[in-house]
PDB file of N, CA and C in Angstrom:
ATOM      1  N   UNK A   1     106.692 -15.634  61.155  1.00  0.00           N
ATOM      2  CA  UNK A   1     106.807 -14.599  60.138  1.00  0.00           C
ATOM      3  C   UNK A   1     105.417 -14.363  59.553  1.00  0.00           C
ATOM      4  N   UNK A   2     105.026 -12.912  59.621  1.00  0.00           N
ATOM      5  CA  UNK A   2     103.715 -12.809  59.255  1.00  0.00           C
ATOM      6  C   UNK A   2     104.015 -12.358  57.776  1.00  0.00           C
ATOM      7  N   UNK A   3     102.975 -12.513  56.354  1.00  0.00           N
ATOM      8  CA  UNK A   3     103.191 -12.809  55.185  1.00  0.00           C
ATOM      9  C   UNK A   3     101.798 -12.163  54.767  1.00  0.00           C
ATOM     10  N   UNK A   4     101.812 -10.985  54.443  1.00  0.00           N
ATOM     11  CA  UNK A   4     100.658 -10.426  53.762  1.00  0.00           C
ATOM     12  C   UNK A   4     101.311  -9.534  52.480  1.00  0.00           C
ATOM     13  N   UNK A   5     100.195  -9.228  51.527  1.00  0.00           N
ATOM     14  CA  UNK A   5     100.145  -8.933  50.366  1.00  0.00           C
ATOM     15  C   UNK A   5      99.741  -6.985  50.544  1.00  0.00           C
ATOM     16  N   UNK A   6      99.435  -6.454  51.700  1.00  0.00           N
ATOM     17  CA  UNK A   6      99.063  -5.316  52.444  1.00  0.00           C
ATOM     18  C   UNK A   6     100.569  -4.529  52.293  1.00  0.00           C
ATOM     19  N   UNK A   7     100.172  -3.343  51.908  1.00  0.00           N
ATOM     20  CA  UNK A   7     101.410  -2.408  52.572  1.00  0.00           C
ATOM     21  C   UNK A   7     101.699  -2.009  54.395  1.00  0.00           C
ATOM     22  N   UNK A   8     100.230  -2.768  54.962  1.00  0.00           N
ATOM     23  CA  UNK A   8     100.871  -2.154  56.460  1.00  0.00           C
ATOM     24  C   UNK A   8      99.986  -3.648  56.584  1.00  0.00           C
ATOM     25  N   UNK A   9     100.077  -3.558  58.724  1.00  0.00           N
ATOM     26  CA  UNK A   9      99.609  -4.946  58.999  1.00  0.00           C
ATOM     27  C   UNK A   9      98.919  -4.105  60.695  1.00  0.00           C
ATOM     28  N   UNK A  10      97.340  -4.441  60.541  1.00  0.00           N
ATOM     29  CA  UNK A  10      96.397  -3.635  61.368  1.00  0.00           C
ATOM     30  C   UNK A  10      97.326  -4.156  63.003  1.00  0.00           C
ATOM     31  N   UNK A  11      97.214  -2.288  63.292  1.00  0.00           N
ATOM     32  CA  UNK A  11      97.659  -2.399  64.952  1.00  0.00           C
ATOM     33  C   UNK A  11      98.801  -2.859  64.528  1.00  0.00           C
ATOM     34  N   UNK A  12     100.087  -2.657  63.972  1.00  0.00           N
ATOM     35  CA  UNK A  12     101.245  -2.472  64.153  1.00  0.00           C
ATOM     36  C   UNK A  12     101.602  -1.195  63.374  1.00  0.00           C
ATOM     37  N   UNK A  13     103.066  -0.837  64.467  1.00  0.00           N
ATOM     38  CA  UNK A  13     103.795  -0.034  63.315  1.00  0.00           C
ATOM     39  C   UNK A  13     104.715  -0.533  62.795  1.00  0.00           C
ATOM     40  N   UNK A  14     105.057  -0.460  61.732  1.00  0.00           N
ATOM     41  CA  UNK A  14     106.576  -0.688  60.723  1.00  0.00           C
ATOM     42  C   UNK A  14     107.846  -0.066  60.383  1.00  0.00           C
ATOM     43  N   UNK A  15     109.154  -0.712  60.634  1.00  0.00           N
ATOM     44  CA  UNK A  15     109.691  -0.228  60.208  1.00  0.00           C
ATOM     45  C   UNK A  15     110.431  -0.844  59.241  1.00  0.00           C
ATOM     46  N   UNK A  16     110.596  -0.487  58.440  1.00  0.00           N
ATOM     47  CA  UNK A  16     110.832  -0.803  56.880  1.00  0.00           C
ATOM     48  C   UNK A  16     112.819  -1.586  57.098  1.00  0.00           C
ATOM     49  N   UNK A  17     112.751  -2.766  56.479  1.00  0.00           N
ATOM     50  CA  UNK A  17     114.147  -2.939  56.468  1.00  0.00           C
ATOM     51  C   UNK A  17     114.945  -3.070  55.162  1.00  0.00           C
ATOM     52  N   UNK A  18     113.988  -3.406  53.767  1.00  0.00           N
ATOM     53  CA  UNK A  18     114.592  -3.215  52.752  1.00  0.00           C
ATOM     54  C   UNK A  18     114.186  -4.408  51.776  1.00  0.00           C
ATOM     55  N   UNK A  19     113.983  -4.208  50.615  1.00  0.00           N
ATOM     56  CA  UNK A  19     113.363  -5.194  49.657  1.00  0.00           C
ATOM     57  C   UNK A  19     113.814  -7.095  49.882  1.00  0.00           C
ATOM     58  N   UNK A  20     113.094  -7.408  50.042  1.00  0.00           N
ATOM     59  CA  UNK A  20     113.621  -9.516  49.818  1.00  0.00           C
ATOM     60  C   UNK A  20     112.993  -9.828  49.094  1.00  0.00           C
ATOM     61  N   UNK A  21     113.398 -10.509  48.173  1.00  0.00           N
ATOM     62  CA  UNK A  21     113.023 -11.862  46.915  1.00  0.00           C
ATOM     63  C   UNK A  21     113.689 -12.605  47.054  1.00  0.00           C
ATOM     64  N   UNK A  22     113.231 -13.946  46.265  1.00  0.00           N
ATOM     65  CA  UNK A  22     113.214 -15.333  46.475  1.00  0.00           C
ATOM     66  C   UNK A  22     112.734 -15.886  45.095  1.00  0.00           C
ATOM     67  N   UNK A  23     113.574 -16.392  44.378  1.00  0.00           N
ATOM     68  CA  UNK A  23     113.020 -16.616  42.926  1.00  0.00           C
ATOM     69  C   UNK A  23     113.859 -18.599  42.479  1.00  0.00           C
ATOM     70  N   UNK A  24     112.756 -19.060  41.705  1.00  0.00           N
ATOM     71  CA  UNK A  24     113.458 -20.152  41.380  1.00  0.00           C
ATOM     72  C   UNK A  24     113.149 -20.547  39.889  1.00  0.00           C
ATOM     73  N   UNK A  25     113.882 -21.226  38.850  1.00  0.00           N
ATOM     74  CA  UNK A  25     113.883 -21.294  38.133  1.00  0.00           C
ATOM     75  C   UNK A  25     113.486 -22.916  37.397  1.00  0.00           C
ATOM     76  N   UNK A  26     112.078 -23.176  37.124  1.00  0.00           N
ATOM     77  CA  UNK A  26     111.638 -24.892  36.839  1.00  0.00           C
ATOM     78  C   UNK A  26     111.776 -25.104  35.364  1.00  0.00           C
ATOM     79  N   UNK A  27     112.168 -26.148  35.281  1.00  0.00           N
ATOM     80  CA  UNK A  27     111.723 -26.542  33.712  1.00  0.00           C
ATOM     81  C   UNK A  27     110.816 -27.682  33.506  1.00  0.00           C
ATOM     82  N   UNK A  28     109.880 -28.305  32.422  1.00  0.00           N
ATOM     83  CA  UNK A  28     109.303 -28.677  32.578  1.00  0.00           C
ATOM     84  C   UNK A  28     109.596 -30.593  32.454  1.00  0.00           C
ATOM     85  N   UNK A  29     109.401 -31.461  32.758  1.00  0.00           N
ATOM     86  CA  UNK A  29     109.872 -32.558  32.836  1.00  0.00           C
ATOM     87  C   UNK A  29     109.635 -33.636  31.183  1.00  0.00           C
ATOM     88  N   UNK A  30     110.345 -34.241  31.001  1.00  0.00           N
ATOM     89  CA  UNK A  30     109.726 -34.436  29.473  1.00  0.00           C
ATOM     90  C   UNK A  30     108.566 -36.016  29.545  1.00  0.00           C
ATOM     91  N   UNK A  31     108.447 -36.120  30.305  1.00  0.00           N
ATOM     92  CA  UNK A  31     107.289 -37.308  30.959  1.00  0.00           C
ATOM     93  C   UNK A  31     105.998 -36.578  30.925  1.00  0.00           C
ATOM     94  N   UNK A  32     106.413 -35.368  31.625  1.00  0.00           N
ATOM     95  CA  UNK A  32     105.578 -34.492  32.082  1.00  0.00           C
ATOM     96  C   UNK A  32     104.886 -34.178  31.301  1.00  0.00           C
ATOM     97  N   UNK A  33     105.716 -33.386  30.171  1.00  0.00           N
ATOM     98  CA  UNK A  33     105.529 -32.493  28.866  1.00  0.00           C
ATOM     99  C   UNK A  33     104.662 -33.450  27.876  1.00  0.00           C
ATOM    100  N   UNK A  34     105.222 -34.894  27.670  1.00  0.00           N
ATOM    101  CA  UNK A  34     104.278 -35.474  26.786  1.00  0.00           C
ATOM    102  C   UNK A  34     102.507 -35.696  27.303  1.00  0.00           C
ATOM    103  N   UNK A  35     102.806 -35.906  28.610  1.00  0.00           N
ATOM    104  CA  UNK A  35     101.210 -36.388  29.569  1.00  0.00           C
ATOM    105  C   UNK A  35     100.458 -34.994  29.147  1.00  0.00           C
ATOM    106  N   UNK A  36     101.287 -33.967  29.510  1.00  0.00           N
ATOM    107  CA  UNK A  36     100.070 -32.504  29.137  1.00  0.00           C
ATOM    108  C   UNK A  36     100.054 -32.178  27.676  1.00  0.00           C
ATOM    109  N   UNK A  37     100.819 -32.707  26.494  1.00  0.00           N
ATOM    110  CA  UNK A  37     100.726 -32.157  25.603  1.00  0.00           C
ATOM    111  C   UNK A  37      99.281 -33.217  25.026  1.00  0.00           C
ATOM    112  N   UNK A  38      99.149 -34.523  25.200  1.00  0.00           N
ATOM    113  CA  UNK A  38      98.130 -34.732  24.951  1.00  0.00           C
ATOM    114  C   UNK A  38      96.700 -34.300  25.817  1.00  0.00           C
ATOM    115  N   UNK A  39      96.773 -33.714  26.662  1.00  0.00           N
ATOM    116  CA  UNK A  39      95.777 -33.096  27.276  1.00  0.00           C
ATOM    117  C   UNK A  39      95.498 -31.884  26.873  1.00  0.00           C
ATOM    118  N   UNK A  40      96.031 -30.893  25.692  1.00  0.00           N
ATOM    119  CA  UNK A  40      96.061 -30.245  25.132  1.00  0.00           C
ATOM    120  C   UNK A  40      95.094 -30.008  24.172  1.00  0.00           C
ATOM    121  N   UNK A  41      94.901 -31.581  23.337  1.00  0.00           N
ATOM    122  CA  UNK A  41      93.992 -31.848  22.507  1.00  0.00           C
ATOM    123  C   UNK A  41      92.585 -32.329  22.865  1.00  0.00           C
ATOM    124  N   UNK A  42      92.332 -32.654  24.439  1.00  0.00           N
ATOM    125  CA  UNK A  42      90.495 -32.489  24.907  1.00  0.00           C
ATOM    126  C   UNK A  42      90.699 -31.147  25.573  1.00  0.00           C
ATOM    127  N   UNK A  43      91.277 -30.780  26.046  1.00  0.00           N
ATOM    128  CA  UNK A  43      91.245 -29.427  26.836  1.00  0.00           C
ATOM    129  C   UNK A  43      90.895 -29.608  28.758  1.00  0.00           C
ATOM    130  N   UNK A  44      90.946 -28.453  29.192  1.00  0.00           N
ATOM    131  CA  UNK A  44      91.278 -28.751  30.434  1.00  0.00           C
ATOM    132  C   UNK A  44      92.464 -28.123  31.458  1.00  0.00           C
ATOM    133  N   UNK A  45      91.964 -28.630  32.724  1.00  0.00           N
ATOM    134  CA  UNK A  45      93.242 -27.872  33.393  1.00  0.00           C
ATOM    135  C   UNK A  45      94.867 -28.945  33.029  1.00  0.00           C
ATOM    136  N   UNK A  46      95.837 -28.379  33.184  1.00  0.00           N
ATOM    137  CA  UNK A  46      97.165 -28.987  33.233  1.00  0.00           C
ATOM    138  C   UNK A  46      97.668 -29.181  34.207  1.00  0.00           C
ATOM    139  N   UNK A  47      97.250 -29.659  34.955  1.00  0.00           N
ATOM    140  CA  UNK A  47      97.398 -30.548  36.491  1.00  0.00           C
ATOM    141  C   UNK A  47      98.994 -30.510  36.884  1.00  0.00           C
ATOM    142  N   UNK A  48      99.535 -30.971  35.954  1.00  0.00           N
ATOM    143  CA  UNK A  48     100.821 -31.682  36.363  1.00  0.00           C
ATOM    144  C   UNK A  48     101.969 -30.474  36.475  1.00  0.00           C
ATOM    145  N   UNK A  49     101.355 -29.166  35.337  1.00  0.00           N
ATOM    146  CA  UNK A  49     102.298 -27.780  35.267  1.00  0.00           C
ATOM    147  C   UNK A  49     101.218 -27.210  36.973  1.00  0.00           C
ATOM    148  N   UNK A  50     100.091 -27.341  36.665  1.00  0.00           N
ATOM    149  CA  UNK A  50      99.919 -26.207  37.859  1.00  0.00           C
ATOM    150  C   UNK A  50     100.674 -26.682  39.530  1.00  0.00           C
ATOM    151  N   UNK A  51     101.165 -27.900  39.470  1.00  0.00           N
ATOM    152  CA  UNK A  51     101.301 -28.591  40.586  1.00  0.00           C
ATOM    153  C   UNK A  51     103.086 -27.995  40.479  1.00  0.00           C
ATOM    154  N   UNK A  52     103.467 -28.157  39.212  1.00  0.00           N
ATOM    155  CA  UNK A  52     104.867 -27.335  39.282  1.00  0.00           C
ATOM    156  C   UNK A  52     104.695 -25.908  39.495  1.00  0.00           C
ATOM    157  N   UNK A  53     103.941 -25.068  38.867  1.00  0.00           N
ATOM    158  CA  UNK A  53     104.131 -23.514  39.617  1.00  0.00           C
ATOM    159  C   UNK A  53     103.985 -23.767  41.151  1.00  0.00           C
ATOM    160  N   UNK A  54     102.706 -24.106  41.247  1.00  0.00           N
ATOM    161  CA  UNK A  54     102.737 -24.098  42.565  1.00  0.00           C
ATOM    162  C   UNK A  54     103.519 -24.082  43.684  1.00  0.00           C
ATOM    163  N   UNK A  55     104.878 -25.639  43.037  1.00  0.00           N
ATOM    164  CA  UNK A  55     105.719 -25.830  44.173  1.00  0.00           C
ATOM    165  C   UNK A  55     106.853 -24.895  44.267  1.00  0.00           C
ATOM    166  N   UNK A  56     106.831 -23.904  42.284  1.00  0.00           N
ATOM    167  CA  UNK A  56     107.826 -23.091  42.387  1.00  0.00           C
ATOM    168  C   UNK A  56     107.886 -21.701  43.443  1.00  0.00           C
ATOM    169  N   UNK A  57     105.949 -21.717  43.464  1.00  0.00           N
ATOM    170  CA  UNK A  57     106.050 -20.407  44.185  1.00  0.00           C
ATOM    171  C   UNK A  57     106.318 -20.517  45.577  1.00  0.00           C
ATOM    172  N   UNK A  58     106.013 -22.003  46.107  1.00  0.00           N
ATOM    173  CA  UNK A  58     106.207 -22.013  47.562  1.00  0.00           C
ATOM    174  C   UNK A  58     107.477 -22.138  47.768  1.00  0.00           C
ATOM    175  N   UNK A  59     108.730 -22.525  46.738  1.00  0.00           N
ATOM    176  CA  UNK A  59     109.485 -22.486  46.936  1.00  0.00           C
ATOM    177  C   UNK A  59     110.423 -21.119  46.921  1.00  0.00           C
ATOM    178  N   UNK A  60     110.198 -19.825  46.064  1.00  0.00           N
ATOM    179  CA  UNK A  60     110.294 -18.711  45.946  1.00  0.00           C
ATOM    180  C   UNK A  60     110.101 -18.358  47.573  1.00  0.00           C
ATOM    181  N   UNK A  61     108.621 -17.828  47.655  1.00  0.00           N
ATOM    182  CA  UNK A  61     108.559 -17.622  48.817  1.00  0.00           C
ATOM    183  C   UNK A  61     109.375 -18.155  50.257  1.00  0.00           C
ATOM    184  N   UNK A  62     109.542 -19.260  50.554  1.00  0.00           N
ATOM    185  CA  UNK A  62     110.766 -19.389  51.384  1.00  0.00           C
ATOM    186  C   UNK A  62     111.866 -18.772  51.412  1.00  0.00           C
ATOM    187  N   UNK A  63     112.427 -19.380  50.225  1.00  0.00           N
ATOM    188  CA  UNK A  63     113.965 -18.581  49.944  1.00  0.00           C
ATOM    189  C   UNK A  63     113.822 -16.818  50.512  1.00  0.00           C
ATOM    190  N   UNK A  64     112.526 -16.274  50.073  1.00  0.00           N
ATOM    191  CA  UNK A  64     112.392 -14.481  50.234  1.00  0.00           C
ATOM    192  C   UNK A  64     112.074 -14.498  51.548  1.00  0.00           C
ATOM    193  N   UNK A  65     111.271 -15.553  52.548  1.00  0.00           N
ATOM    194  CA  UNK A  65     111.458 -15.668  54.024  1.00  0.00           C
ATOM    195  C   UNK A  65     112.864 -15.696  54.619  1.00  0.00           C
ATOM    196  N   UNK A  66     113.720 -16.659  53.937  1.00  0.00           N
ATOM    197  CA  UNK A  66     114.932 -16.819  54.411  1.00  0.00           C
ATOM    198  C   UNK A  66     115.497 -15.527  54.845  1.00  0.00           C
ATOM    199  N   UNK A  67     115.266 -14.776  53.389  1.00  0.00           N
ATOM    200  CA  UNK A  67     116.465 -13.940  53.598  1.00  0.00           C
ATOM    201  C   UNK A  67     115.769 -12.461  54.319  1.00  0.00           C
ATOM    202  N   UNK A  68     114.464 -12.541  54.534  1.00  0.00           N
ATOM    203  CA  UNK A  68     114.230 -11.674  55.249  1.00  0.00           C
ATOM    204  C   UNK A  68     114.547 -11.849  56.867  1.00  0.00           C
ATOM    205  N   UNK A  69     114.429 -13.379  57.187  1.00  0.00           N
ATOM    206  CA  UNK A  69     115.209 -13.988  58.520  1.00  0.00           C
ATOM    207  C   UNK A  69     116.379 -13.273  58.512  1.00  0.00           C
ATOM    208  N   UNK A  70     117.137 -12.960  57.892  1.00  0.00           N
ATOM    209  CA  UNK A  70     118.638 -12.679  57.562  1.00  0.00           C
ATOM    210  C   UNK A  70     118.930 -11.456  58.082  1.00  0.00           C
ATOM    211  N   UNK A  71     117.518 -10.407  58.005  1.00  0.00           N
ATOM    212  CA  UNK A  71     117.345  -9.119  58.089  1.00  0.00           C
ATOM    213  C   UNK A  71     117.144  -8.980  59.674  1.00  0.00           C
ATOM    214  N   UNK A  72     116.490 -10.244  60.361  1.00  0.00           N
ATOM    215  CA  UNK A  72     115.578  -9.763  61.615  1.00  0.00           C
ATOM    216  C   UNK A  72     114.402  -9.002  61.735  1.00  0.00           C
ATOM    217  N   UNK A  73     113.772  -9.408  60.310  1.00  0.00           N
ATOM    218  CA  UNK A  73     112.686  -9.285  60.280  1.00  0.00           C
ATOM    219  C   UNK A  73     111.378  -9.555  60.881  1.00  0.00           C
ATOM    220  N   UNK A  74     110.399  -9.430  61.348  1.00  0.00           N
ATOM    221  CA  UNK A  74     109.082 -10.136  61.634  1.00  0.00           C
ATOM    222  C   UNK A  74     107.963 -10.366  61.071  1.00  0.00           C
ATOM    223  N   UNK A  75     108.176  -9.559  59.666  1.00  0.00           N
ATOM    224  CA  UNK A  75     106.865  -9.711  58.765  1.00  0.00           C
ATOM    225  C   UNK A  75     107.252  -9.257  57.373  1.00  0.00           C
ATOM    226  N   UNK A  76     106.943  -9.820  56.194  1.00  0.00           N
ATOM    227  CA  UNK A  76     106.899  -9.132  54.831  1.00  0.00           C
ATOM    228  C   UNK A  76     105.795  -8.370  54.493  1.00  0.00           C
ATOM    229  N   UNK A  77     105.870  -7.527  53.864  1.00  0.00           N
ATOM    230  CA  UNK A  77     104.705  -6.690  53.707  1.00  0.00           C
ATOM    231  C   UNK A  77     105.061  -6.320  52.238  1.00  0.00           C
ATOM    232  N   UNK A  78     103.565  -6.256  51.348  1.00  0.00           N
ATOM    233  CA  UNK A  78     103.424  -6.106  49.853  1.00  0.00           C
ATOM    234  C   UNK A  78     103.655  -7.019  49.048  1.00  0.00           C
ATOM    235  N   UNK A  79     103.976  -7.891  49.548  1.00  0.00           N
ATOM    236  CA  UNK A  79     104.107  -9.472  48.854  1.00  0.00           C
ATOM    237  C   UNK A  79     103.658  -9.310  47.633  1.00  0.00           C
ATOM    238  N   UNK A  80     104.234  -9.790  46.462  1.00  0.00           N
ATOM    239  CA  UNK A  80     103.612 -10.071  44.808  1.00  0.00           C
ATOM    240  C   UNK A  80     104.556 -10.779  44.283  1.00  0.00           C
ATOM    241  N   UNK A  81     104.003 -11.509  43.207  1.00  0.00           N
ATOM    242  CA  UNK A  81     104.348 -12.415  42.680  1.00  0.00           C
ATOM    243  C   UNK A  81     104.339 -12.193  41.208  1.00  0.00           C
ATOM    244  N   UNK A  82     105.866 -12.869  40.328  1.00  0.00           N
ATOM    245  CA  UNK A  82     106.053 -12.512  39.499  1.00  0.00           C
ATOM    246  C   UNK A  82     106.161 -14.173  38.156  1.00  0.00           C
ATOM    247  N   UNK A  83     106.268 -14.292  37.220  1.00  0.00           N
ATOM    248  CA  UNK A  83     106.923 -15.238  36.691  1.00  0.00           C
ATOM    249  C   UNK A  83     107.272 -14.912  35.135  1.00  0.00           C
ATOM    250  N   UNK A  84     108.253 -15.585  34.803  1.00  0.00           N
ATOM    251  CA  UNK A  84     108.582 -15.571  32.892  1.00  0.00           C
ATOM    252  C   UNK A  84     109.588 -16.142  32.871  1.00  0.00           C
ATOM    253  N   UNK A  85     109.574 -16.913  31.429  1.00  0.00           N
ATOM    254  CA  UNK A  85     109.842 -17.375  30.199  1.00  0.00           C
ATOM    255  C   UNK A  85     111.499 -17.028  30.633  1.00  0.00           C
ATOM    256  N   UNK A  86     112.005 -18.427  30.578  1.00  0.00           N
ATOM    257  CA  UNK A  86     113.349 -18.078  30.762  1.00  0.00           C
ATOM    258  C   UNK A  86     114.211 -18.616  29.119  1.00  0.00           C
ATOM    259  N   UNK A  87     113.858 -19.617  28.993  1.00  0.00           N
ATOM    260  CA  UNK A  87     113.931 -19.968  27.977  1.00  0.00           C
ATOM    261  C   UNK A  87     112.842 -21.212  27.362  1.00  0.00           C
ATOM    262  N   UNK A  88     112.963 -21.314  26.175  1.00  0.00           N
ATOM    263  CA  UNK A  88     111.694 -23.040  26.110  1.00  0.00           C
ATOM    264  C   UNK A  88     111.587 -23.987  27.054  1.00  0.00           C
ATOM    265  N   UNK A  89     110.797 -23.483  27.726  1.00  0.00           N
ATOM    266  CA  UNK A  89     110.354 -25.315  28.756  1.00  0.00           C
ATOM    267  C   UNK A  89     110.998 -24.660  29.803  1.00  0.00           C
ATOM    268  N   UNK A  90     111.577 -23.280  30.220  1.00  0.00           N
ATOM    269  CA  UNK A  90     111.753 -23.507  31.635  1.00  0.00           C
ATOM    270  C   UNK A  90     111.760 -21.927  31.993  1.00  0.00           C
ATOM    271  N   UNK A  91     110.747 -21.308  33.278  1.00  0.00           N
ATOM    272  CA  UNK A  91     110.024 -20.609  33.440  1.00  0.00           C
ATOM    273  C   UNK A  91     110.546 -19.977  34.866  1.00  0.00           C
ATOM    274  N   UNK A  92     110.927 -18.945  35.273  1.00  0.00           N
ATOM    275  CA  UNK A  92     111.240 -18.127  36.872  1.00  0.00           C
ATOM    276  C   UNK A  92     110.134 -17.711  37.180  1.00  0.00           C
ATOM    277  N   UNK A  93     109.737 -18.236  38.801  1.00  0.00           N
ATOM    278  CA  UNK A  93     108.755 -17.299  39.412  1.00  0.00           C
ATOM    279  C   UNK A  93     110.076 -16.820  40.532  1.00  0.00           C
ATOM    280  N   UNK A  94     109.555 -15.518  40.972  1.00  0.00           N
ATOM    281  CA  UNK A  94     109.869 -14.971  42.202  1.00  0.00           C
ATOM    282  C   UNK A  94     108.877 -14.634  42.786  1.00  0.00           C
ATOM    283  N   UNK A  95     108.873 -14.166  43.820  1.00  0.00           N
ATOM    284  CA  UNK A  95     108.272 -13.366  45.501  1.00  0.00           C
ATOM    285  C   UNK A  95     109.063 -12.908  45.803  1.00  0.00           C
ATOM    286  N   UNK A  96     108.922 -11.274  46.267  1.00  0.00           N
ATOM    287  CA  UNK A  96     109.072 -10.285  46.610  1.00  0.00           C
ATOM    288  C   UNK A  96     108.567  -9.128  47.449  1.00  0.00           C
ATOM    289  N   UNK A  97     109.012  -8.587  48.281  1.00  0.00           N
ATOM    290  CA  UNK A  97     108.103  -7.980  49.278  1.00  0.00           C
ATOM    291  C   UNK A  97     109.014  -7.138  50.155  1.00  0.00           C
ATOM    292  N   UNK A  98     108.261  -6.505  51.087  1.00  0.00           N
ATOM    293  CA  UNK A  98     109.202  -5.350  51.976  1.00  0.00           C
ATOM    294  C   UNK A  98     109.608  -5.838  53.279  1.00  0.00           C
ATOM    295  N   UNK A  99     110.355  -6.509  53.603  1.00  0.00           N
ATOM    296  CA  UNK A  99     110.734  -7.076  55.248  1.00  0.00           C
ATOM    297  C   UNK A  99     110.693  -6.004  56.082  1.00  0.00           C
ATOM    298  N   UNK A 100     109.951  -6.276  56.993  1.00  0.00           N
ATOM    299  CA  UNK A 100     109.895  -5.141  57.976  1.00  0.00           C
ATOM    300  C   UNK A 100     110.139  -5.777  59.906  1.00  0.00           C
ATOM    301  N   UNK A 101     110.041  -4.746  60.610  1.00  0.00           N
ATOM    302  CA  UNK A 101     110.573  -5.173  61.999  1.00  0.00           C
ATOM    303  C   UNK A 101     109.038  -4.368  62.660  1.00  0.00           C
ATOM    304  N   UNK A 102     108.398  -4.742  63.967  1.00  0.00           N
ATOM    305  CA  UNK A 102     107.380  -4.000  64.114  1.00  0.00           C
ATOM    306  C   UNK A 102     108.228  -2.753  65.014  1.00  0.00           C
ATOM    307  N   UNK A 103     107.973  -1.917  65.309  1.00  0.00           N
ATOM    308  CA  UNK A 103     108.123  -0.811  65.966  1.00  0.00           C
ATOM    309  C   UNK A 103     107.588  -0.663  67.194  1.00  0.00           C
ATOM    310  N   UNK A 104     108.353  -0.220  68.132  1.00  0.00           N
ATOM    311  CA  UNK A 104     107.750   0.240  69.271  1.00  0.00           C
ATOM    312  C   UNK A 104     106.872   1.799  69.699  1.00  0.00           C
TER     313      UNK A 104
END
């Protein structure tokens, strides 16, 4: 499955099969939450949250592979990425994009 952020993909044609997302919903761990809240007070990156988006987005993204598999797809195209505030301490990213089939 080819995975670009492009509306087209060089030397193919497309044909469009219809929007896929893939979204998951983390909260933050309270082990977690105390380790970064004192890292708060020297400043710095937050290691332990960026290591959670991270795994949320790779996990998003699958799920929006899945279901473009679903389609008989061969490639997503326009890929972007979204996230927010679901409630205190726990945050949705999705991925989203256009599943497409190449064309003959």
């Amino acid at each position: 499955m080819i995975l670009v952020n492009t509306d087209y993909i060089s030397g193919k044609n497309l044909e469009m099969l219809g929007l896929v997302k893939g979204s998951t919903i983390q909260s933050k761990n309270i082990g977690r939450d105390i380790s970064q809240g004192f890292k708060t007070i020297v400043g710095g990156e937050l290691k332990a949250y960026t290591q959670m988006m991270n795994e949320a987005r790779d996990l998003a993204t699958e799920r929006m592979v899945e279901e473009a598999q679903k389609l008989g797809a061969d490639a997503i195209v326009n890929i972007r990425y979204a996230s927010s505030a679901i409630m205190q301490g726990a945050a949705e990213v999705i991925a989203y994009g256009t599943a497409v089939k190449f064309a003959n």
